[in-house]
C-alpha atoms as a PDB file:
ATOM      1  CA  UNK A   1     128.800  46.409 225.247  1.00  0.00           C
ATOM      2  CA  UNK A   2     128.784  48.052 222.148  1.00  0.00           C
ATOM      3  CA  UNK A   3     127.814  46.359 218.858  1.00  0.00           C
ATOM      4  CA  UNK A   4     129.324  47.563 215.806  1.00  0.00           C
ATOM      5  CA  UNK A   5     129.438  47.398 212.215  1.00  0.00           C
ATOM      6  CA  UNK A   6     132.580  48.368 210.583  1.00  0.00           C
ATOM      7  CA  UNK A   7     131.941  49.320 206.605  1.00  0.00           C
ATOM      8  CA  UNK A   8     134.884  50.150 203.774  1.00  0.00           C
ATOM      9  CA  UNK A   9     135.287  48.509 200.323  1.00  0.00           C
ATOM     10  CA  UNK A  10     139.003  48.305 200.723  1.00  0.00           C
ATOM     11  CA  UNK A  11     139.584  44.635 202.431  1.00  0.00           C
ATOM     12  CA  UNK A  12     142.775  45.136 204.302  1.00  0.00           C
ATOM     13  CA  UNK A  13     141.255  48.479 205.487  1.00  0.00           C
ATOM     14  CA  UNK A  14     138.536  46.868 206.857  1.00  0.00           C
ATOM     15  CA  UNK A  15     139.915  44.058 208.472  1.00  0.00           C
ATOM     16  CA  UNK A  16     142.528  46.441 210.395  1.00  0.00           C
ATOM     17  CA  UNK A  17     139.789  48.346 211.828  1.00  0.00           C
ATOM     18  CA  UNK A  18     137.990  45.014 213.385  1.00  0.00           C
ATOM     19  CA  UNK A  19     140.879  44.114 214.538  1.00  0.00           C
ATOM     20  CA  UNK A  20     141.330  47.127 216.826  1.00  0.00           C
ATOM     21  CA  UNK A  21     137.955  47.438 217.062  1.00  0.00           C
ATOM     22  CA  UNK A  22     137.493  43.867 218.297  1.00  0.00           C
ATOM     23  CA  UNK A  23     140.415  44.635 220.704  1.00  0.00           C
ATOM     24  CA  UNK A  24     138.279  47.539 222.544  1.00  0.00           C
ATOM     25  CA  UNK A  25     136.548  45.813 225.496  1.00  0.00           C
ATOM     26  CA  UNK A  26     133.875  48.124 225.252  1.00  0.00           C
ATOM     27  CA  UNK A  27     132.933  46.333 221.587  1.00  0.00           C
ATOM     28  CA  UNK A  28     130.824  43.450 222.435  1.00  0.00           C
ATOM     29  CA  UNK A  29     130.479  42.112 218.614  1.00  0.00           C
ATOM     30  CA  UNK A  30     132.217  43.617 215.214  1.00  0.00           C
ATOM     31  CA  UNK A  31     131.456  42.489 212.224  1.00  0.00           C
ATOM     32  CA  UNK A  32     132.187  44.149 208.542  1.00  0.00           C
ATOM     33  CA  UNK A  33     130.797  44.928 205.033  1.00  0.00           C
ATOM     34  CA  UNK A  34     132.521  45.352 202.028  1.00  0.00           C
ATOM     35  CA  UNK A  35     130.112  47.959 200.327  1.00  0.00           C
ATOM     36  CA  UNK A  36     127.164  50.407 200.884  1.00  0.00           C
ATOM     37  CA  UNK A  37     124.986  47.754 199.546  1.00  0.00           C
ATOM     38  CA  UNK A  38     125.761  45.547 202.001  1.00  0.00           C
ATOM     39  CA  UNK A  39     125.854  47.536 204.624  1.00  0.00           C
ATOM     40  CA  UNK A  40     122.115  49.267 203.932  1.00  0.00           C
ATOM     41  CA  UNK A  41     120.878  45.471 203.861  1.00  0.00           C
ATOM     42  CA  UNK A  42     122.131  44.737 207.403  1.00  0.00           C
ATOM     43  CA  UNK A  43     121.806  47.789 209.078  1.00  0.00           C
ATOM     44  CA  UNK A  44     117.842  48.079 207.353  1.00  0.00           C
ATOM     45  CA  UNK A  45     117.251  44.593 209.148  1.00  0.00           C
ATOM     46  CA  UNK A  46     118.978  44.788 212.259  1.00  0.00           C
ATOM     47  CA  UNK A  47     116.522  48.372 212.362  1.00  0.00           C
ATOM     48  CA  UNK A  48     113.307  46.581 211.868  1.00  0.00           C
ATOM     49  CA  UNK A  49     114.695  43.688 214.194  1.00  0.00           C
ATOM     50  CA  UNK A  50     114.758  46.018 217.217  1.00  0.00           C
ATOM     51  CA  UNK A  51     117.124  47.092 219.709  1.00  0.00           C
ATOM     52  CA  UNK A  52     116.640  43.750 221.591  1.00  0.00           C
ATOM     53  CA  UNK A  53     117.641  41.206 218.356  1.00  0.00           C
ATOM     54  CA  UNK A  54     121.116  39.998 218.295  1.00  0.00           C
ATOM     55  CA  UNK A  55     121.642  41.680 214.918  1.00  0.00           C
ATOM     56  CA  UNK A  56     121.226  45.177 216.431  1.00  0.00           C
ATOM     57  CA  UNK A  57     123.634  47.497 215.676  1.00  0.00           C
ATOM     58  CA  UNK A  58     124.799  49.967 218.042  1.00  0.00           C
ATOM     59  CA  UNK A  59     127.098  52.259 215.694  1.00  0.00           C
ATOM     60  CA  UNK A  60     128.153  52.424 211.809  1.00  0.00           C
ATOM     61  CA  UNK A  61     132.519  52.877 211.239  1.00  0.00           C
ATOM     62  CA  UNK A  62     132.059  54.304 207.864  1.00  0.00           C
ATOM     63  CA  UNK A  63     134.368  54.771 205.009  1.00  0.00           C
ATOM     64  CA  UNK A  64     133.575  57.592 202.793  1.00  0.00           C
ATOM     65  CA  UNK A  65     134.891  56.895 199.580  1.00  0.00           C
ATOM     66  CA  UNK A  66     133.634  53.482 198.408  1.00  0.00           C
ATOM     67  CA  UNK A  67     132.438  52.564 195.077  1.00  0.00           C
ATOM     68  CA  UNK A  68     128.886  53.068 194.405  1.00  0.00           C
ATOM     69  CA  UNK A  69     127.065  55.016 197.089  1.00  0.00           C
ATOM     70  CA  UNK A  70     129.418  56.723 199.194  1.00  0.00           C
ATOM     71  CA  UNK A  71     129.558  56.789 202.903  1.00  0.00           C
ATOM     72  CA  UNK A  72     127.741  60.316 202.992  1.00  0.00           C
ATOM     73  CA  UNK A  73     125.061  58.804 200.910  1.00  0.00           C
ATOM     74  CA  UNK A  74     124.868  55.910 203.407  1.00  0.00           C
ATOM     75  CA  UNK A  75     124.328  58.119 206.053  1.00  0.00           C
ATOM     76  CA  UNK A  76     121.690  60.547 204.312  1.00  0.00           C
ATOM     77  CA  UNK A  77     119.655  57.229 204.047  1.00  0.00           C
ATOM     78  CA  UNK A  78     120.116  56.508 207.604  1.00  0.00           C
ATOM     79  CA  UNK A  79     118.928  59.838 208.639  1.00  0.00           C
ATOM     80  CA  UNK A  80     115.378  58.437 207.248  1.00  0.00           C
ATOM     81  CA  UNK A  81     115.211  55.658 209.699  1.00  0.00           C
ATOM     82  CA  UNK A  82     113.317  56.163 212.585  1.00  0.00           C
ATOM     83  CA  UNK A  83     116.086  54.879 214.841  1.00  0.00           C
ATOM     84  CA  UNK A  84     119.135  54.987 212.950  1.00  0.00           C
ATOM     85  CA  UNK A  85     122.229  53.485 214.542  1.00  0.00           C
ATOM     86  CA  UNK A  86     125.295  55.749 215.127  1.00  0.00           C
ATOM     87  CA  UNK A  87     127.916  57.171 212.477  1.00  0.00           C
ATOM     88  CA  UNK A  88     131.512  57.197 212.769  1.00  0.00           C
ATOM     89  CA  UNK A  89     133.659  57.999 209.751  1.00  0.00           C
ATOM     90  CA  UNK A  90     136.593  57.155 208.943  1.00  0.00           C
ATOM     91  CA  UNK A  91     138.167  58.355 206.185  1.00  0.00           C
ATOM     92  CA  UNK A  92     142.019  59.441 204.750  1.00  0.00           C
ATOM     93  CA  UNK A  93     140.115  62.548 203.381  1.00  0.00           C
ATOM     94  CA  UNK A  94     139.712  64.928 206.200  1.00  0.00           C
ATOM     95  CA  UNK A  95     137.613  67.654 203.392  1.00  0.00           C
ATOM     96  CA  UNK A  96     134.340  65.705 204.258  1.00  0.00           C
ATOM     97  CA  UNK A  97     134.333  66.792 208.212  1.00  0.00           C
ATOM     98  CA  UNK A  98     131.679  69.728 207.832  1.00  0.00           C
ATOM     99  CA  UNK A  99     129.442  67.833 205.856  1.00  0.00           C
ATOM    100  CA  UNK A 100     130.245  65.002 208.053  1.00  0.00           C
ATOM    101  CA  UNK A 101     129.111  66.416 210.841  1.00  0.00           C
ATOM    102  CA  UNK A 102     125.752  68.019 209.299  1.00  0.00           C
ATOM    103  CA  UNK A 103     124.626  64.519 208.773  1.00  0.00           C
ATOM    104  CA  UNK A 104     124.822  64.303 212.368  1.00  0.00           C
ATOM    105  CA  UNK A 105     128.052  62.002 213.072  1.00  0.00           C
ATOM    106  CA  UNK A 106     129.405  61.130 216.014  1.00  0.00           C
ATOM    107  CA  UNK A 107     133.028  61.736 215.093  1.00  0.00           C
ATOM    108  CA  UNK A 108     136.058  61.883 212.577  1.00  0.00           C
ATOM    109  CA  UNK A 109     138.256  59.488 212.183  1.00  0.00           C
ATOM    110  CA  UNK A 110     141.167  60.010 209.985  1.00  0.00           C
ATOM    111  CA  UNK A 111     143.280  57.125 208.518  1.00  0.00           C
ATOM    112  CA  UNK A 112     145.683  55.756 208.761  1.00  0.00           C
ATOM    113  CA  UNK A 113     143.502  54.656 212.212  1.00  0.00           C
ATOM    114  CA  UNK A 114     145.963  54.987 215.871  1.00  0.00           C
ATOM    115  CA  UNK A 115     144.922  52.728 218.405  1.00  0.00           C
ATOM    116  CA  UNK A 116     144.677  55.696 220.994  1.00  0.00           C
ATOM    117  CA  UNK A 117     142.372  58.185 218.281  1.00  0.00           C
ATOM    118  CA  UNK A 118     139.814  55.096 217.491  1.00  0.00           C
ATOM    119  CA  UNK A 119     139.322  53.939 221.376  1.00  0.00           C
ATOM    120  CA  UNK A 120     137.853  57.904 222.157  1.00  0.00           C
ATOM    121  CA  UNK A 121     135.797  57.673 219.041  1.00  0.00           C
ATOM    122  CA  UNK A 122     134.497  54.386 221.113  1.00  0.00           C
ATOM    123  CA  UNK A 123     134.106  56.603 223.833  1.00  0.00           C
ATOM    124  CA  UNK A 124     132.030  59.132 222.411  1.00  0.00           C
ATOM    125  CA  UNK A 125     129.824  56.375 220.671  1.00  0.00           C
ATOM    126  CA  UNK A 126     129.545  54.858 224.579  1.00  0.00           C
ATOM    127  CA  UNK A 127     128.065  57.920 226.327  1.00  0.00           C
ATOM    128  CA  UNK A 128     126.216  58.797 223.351  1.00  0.00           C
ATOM    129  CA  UNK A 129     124.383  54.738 223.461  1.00  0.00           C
ATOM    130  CA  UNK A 130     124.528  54.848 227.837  1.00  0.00           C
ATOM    131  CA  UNK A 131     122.188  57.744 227.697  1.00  0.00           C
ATOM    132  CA  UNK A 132     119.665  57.187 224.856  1.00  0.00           C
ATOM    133  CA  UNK A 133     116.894  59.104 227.295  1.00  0.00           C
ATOM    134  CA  UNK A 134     118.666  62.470 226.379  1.00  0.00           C
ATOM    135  CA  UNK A 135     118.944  63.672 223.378  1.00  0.00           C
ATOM    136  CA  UNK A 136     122.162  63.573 221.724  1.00  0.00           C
ATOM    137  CA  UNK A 137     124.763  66.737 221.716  1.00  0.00           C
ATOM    138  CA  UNK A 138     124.276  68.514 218.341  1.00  0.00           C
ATOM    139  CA  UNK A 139     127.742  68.685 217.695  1.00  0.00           C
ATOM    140  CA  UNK A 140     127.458  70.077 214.168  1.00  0.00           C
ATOM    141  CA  UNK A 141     125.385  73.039 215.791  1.00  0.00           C
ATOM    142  CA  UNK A 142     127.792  73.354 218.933  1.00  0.00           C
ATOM    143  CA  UNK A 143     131.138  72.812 217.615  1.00  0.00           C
ATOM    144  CA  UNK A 144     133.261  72.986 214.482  1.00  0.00           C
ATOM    145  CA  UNK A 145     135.782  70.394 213.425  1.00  0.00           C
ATOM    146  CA  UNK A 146     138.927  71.256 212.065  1.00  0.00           C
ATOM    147  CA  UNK A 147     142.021  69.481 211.136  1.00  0.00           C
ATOM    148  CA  UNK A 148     145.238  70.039 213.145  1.00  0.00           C
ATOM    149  CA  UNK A 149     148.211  67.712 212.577  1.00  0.00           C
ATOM    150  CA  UNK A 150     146.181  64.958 210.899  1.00  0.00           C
ATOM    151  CA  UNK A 151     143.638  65.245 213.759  1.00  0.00           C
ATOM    152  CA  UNK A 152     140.175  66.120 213.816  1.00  0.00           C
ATOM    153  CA  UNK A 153     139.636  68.503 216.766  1.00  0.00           C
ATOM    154  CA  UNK A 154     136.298  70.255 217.620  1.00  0.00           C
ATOM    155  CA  UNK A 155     136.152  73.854 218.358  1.00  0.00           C
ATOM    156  CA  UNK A 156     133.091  75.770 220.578  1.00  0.00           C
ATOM    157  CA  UNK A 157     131.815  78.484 218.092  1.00  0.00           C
ATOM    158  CA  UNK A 158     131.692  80.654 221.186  1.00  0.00           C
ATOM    159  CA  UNK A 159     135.089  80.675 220.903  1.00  0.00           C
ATOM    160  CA  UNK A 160     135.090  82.034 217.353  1.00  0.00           C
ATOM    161  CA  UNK A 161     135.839  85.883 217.049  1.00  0.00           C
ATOM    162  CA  UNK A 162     135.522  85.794 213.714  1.00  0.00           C
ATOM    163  CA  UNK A 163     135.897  84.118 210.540  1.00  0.00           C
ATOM    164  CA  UNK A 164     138.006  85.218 207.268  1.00  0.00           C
ATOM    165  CA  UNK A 165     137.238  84.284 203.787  1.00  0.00           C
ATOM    166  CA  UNK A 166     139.755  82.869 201.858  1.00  0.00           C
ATOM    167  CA  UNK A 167     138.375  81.576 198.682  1.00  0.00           C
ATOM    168  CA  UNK A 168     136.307  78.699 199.330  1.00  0.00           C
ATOM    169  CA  UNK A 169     137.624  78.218 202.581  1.00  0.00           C
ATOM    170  CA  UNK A 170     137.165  80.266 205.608  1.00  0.00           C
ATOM    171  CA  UNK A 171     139.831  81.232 208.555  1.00  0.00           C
ATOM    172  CA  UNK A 172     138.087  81.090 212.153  1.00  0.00           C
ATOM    173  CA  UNK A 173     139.901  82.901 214.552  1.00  0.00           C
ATOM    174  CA  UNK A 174     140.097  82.391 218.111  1.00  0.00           C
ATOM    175  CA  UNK A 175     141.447  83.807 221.371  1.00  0.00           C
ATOM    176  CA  UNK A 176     144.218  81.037 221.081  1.00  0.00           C
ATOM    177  CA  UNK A 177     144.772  80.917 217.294  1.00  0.00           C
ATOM    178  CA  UNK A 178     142.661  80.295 213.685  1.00  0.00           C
ATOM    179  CA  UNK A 179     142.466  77.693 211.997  1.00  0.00           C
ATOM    180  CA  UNK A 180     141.782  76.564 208.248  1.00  0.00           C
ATOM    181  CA  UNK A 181     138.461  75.226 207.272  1.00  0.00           C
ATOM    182  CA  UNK A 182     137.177  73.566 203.636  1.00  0.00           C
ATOM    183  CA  UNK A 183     133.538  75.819 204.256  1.00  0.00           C
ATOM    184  CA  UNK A 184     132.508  79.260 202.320  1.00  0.00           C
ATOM    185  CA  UNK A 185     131.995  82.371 204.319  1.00  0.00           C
ATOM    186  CA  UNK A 186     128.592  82.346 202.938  1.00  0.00           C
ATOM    187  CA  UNK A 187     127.881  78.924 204.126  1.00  0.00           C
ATOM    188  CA  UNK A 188     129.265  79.988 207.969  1.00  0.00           C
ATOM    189  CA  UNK A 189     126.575  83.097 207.547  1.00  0.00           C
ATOM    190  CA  UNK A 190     123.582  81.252 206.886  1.00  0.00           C
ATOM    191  CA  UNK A 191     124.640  78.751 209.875  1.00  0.00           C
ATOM    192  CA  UNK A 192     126.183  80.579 212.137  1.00  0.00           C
ATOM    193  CA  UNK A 193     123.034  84.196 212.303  1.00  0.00           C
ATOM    194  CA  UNK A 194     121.133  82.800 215.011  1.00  0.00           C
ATOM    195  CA  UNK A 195     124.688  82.331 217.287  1.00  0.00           C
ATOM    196  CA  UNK A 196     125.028  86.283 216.599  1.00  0.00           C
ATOM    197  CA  UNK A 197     127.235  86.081 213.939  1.00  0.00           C
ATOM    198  CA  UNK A 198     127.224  89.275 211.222  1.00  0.00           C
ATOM    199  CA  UNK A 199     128.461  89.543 207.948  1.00  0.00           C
ATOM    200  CA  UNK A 200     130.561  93.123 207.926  1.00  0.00           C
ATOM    201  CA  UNK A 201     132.536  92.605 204.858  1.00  0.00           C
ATOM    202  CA  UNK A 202     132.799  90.260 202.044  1.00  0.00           C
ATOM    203  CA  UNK A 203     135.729  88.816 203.937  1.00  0.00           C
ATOM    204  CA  UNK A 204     134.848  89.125 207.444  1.00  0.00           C
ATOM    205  CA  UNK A 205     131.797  87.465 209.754  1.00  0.00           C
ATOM    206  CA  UNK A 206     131.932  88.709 212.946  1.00  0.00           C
ATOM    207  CA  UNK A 207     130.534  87.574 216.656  1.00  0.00           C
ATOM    208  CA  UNK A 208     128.421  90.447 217.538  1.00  0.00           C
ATOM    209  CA  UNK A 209     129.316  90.183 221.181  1.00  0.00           C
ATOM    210  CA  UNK A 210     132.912  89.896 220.514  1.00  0.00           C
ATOM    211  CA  UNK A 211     132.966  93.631 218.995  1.00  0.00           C
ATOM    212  CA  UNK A 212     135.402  95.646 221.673  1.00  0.00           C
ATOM    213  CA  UNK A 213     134.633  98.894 219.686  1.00  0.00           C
ATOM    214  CA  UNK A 214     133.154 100.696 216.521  1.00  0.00           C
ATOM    215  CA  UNK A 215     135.051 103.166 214.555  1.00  0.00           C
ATOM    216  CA  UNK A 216     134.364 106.030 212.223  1.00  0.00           C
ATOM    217  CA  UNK A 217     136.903 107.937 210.503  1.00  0.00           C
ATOM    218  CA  UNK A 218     136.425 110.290 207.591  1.00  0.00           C
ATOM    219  CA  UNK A 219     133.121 108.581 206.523  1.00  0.00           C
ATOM    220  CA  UNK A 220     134.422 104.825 206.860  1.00  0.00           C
ATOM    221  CA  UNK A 221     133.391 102.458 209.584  1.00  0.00           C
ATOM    222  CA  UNK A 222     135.648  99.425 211.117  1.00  0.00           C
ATOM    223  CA  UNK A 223     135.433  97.620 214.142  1.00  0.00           C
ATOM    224  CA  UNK A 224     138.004  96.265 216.912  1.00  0.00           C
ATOM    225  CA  UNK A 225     138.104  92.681 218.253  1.00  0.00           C
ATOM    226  CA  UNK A 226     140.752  92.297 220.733  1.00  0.00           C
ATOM    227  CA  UNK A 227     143.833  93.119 218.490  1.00  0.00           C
ATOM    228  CA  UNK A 228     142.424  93.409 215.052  1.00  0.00           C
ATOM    229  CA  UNK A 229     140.796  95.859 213.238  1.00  0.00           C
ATOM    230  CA  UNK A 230     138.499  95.057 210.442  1.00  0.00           C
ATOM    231  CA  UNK A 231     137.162  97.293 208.007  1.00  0.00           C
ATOM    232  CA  UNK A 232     133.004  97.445 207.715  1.00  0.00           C
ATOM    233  CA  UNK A 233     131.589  97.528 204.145  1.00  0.00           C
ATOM    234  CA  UNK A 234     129.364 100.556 202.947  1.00  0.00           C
ATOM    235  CA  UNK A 235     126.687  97.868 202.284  1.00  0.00           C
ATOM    236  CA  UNK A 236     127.123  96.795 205.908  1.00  0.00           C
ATOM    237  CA  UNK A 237     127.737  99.728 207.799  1.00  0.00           C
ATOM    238  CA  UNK A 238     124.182 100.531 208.575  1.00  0.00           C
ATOM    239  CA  UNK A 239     122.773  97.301 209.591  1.00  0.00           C
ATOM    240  CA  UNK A 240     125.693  96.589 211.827  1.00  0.00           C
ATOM    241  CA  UNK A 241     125.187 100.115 213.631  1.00  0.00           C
ATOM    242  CA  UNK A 242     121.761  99.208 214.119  1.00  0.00           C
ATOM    243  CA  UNK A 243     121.978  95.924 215.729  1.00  0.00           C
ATOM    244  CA  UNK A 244     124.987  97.427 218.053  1.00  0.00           C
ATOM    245  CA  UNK A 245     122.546 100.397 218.750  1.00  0.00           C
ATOM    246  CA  UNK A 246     119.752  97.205 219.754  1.00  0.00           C
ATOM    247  CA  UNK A 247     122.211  95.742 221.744  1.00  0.00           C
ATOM    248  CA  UNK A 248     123.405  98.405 224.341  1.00  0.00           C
ATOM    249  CA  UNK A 249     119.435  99.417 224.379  1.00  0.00           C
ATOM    250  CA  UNK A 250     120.492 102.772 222.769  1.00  0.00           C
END
């Protein structure tokens, strides 16, 4: 049974999401706090209480925009503790889901909160608290979240061909579609490198392995991936024929 605390400075807010928390009969005990404050002071005891205490708390339902600290700067305090509890946010602002997820969250919730969308945030937290021997999925590493309908959905980076700048966002496209994310191209470069991921253009990062074929016509350089084209940069062109050239062993 899973023992929450639910935090947002908004009253009614907060007392809808006990409610359908409370109605989850995987939540053995919700209880709520009206501020960061608040919320630092019980979760900070409950901590140095232990697991065992009946003030532990399993997982944080966090707001993000509250007066005072924020919910991101609630849980870049946690992330000092030596055995934080959980983080779900919940939020009407779905812009905050990268950053969300760098801070390590367990999931996305976007309000106004649906009955069916909270209980498989529950189930995420459950599996996450029935199997504290393992370490926990680095979904900020694994996946990407992105917004579809009002829904926060996660998407494998393997599955990303590549990515598109558009201004301060970036387009990832997949075998089954892109989609729209609030992150800089630069930002998706210096995460994504070690996952094989190679900037070819200022408006194109590309999977390595996902490269079908390299083109050279009349002294410029593009590459296929699956349908598209994309051109190659002079400033790139070398480096990317290199690491190809590595790759095939040639």
């Amino acid at each position: 049974m899973l023992r929450v605390l639910a935090v947002d400075d908004e009253e009614p807010a907060l007392e809808e999401l006990l409610y359908l928390l409370r109605a989850d009969p995987r939540i053995g005990s919700a209880e709520g706090a009206t501020g960061a404050t608040e919320a630092l002071r019980r979760i900070g005891s409950a901590v140095e209480a232990g697991p065992d205490d009946p003030s532990a708390i399993d997982v944080v339902f966090l707001d993000i925009h509250m007066a005072g600290l924020t919910g991101l700067d609630v849980a870049q305090l946690l992330a000092g503790f030596a055995a934080p509890p959980l983080i779900v946010f919940v939020t009407a602002h779905e812009g905050f889901a990268v950053h969300a997820f760098d801070l390590k969250a367990v999931d996305y919730v976007l309000k106004p909160v649906r009955r069916e969308r909270l209980a498989e945030a529950v189930r995420r937290v459950a599996e996450q608290v029935g199997d504290r021997s393992a370490p926990a999925p680095d979904t900020a590493n694994d996946q990407i979240p992105v917004e579809l309908g009002g829904v926060i959905r996660f998407i494998p980076i393997d599955d990303i061909a590549y990515a598109e700048a558009q201004g301060d966002y970036a387009r990832l496209h997949t075998d089954n579609g892109s989609h729209l994310v609030r992150v800089p191209l630069t930002t998706l470069e210096e995460r994504w490198r070690s996952r094989g991921f190679v900037r070819i253009h200022r408006r194109h990062l590309v999977a390595l392995g996902r490269i079908d074929e390299l083109r050279l016509d009349a002294g410029s350089m593009s590459v296929r991936i699956g349908a598209a084209e994309l051109a190659v940069s002079r400033r790139h062109a070398r480096a990317l024929r290199d690491l190809l050239m590595r790759q095939t062993g040639r």
